[in-house]
N, C-alpha and C. Protein backbone atom coordinates (compact mmCIF):
# COMPACT_ATOMS: atom_id res chain seq x y z
N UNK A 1 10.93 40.32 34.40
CA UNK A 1 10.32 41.62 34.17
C UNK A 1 10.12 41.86 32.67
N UNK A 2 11.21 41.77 31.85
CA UNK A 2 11.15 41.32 30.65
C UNK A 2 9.63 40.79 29.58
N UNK A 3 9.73 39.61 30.59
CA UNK A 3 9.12 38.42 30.28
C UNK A 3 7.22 39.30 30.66
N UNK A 4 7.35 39.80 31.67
CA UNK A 4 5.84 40.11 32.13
C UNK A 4 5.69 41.28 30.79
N UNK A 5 6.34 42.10 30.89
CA UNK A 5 6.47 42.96 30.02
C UNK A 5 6.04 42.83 27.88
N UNK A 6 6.64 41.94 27.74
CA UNK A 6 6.68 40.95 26.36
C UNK A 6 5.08 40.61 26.48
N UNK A 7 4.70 40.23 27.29
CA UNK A 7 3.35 39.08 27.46
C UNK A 7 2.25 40.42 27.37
N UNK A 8 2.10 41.46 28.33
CA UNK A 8 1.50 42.44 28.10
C UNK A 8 1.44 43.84 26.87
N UNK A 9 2.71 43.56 26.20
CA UNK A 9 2.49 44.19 24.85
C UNK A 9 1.69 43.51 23.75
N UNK A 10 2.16 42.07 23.97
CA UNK A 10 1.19 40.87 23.12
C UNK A 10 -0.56 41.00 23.36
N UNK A 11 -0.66 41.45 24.72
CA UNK A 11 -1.67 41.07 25.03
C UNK A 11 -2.37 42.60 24.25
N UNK A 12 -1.82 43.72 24.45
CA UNK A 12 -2.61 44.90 24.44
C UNK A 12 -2.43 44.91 22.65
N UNK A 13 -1.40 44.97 21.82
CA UNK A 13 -2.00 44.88 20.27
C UNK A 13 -2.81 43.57 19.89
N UNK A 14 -3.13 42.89 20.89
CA UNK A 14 -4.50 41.81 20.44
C UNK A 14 -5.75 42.55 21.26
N UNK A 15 -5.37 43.06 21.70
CA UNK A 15 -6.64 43.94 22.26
C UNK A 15 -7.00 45.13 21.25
N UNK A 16 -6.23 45.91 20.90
CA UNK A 16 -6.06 46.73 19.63
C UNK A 16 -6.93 46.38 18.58
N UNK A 17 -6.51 45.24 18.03
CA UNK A 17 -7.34 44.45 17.05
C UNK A 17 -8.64 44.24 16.93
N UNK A 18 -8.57 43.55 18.40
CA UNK A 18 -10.07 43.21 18.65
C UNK A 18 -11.07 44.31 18.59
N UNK A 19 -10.22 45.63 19.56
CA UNK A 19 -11.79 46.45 19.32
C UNK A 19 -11.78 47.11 17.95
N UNK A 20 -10.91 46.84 17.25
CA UNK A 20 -11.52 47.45 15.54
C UNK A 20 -12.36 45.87 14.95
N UNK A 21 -12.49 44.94 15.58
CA UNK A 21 -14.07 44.24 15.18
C UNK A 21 -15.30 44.26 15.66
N UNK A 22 -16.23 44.32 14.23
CA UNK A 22 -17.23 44.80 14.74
C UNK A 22 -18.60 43.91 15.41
N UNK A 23 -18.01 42.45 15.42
CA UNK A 23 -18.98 41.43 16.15
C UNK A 23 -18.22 41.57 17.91
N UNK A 24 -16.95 41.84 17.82
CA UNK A 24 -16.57 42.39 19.02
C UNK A 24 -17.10 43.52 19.81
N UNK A 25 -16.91 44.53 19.18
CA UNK A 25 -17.36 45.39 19.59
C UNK A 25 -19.28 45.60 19.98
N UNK A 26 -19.77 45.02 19.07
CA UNK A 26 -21.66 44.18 19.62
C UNK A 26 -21.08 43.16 20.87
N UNK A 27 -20.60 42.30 21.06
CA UNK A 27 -20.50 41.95 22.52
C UNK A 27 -20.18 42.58 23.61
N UNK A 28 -19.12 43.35 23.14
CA UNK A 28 -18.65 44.06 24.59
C UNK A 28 -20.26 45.33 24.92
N UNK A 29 -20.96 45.57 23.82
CA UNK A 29 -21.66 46.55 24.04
C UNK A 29 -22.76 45.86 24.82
N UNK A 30 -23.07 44.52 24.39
CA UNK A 30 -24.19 44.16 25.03
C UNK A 30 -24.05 43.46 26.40
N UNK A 31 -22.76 43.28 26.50
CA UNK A 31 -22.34 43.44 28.08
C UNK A 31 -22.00 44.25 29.28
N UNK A 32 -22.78 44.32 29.89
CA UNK A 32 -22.63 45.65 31.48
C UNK A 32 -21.49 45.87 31.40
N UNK A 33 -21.24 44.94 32.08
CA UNK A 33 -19.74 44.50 33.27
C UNK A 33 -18.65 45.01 32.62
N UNK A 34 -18.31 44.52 31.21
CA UNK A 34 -17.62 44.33 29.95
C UNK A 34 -17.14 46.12 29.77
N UNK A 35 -18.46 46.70 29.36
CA UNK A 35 -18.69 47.86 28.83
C UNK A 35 -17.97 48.87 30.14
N UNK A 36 -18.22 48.47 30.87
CA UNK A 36 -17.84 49.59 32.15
C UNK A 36 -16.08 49.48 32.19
N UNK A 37 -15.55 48.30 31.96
CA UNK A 37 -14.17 48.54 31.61
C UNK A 37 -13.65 48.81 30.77
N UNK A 38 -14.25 48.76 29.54
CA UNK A 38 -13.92 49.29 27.92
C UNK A 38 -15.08 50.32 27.39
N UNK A 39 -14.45 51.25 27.47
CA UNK A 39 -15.50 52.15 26.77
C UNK A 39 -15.61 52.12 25.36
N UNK A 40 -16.48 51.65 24.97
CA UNK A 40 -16.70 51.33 23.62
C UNK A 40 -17.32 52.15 22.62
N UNK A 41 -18.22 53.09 23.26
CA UNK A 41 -18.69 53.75 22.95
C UNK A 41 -17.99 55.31 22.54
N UNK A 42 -17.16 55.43 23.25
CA UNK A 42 -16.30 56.21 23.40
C UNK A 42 -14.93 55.81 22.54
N UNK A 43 -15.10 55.91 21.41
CA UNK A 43 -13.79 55.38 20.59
C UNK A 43 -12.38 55.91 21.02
N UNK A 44 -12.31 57.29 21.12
CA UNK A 44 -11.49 58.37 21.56
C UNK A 44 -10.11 57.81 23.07
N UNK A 45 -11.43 57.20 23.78
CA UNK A 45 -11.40 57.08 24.38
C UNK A 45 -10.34 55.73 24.81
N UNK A 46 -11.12 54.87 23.93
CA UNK A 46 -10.67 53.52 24.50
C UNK A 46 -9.28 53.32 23.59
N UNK A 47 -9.31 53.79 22.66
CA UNK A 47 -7.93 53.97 22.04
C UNK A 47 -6.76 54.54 22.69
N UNK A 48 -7.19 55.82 24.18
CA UNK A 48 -6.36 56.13 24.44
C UNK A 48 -5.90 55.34 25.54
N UNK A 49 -7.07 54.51 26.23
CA UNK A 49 -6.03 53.46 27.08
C UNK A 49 -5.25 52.36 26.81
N UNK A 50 -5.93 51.96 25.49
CA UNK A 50 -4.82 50.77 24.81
C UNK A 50 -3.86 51.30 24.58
N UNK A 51 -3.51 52.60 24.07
CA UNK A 51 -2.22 53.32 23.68
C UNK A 51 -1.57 53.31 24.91
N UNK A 52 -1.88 53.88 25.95
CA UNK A 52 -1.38 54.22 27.48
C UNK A 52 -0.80 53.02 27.90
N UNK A 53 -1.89 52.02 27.97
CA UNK A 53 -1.30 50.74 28.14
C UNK A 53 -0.04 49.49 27.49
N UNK A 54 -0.38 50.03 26.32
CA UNK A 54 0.64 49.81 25.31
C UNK A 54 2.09 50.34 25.26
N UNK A 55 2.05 51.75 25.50
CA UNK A 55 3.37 52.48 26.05
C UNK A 55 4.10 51.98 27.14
N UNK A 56 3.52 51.71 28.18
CA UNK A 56 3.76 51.64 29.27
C UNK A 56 4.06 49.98 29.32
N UNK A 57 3.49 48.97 28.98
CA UNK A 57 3.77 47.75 28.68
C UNK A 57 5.55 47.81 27.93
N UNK A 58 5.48 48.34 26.91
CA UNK A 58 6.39 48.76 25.91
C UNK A 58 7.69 49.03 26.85
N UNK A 59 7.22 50.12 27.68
CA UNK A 59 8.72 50.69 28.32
C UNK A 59 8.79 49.83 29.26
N UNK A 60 8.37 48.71 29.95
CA UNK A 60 8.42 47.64 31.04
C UNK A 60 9.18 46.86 30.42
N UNK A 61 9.02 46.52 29.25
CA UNK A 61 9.42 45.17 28.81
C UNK A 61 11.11 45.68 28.65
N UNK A 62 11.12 46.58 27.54
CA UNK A 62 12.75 47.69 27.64
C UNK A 62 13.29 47.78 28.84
N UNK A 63 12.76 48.10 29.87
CA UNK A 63 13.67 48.32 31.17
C UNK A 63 14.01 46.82 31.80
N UNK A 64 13.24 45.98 31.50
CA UNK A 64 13.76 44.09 31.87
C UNK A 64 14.81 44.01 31.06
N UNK A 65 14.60 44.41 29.75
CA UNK A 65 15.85 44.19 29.01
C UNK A 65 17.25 44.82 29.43
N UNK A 66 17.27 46.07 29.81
CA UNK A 66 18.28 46.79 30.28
C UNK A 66 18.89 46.01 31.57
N UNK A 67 18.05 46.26 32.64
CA UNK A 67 18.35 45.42 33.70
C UNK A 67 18.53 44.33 33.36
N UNK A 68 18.67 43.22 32.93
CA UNK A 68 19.28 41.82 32.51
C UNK A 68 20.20 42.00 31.64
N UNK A 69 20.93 43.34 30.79
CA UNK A 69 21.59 43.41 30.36
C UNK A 69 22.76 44.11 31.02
N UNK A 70 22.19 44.87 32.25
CA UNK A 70 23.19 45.67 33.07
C UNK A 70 24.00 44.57 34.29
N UNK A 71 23.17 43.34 34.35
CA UNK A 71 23.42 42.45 35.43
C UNK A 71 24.50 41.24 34.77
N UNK A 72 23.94 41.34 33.72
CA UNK A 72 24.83 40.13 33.21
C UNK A 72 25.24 40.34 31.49
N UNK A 73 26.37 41.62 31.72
CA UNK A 73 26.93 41.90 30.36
C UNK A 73 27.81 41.20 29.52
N UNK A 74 28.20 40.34 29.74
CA UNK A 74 28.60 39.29 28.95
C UNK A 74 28.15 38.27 28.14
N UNK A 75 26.48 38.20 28.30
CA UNK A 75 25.39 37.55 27.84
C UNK A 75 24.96 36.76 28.57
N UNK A 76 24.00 35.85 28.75
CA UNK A 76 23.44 35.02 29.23
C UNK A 76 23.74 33.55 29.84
N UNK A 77 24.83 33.82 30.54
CA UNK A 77 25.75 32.36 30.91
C UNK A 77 25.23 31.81 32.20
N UNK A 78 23.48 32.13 32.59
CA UNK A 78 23.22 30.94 33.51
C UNK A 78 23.02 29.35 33.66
């Protein structure tokens, strides 16, 4: 859980990144498909689902940690 968690915070501040470029941001625009899942146009916007997503990634990865720390408090002796 941890682990899924870790991978999707990685994933969403490289997503972050990406849409502050601006040859990025000309592709995703000149793509339909693309555009209908990222609003690009909508800066406001798409910032607030990377944030959302980002939070929420964030507190996933923390609660793997807890739970693997509540299960096996002595550290990691598998």
């Amino acid at each position: 859980l941890a682990r899924v968690g870790g991978i999707l915070v990685n994933f969403n501040f490289a997503l972050a990144v990406c849409l502050m470029l601006k040859q990025t941001m000309t592709i995703i625009r000149q793509s339909y498909y693309i555009r209908l899942m990222i609003p690009v146009d909508e800066h406001i916007d798409a910032h607030r689902y990377v944030g959302t997503a980002l939070c929420l990634s964030a507190l996933l990865h923390s609660f793997g940690h807890a739970i693997q720390f509540a299960t096996h408090p002595g550290g990691n002796e598998d």
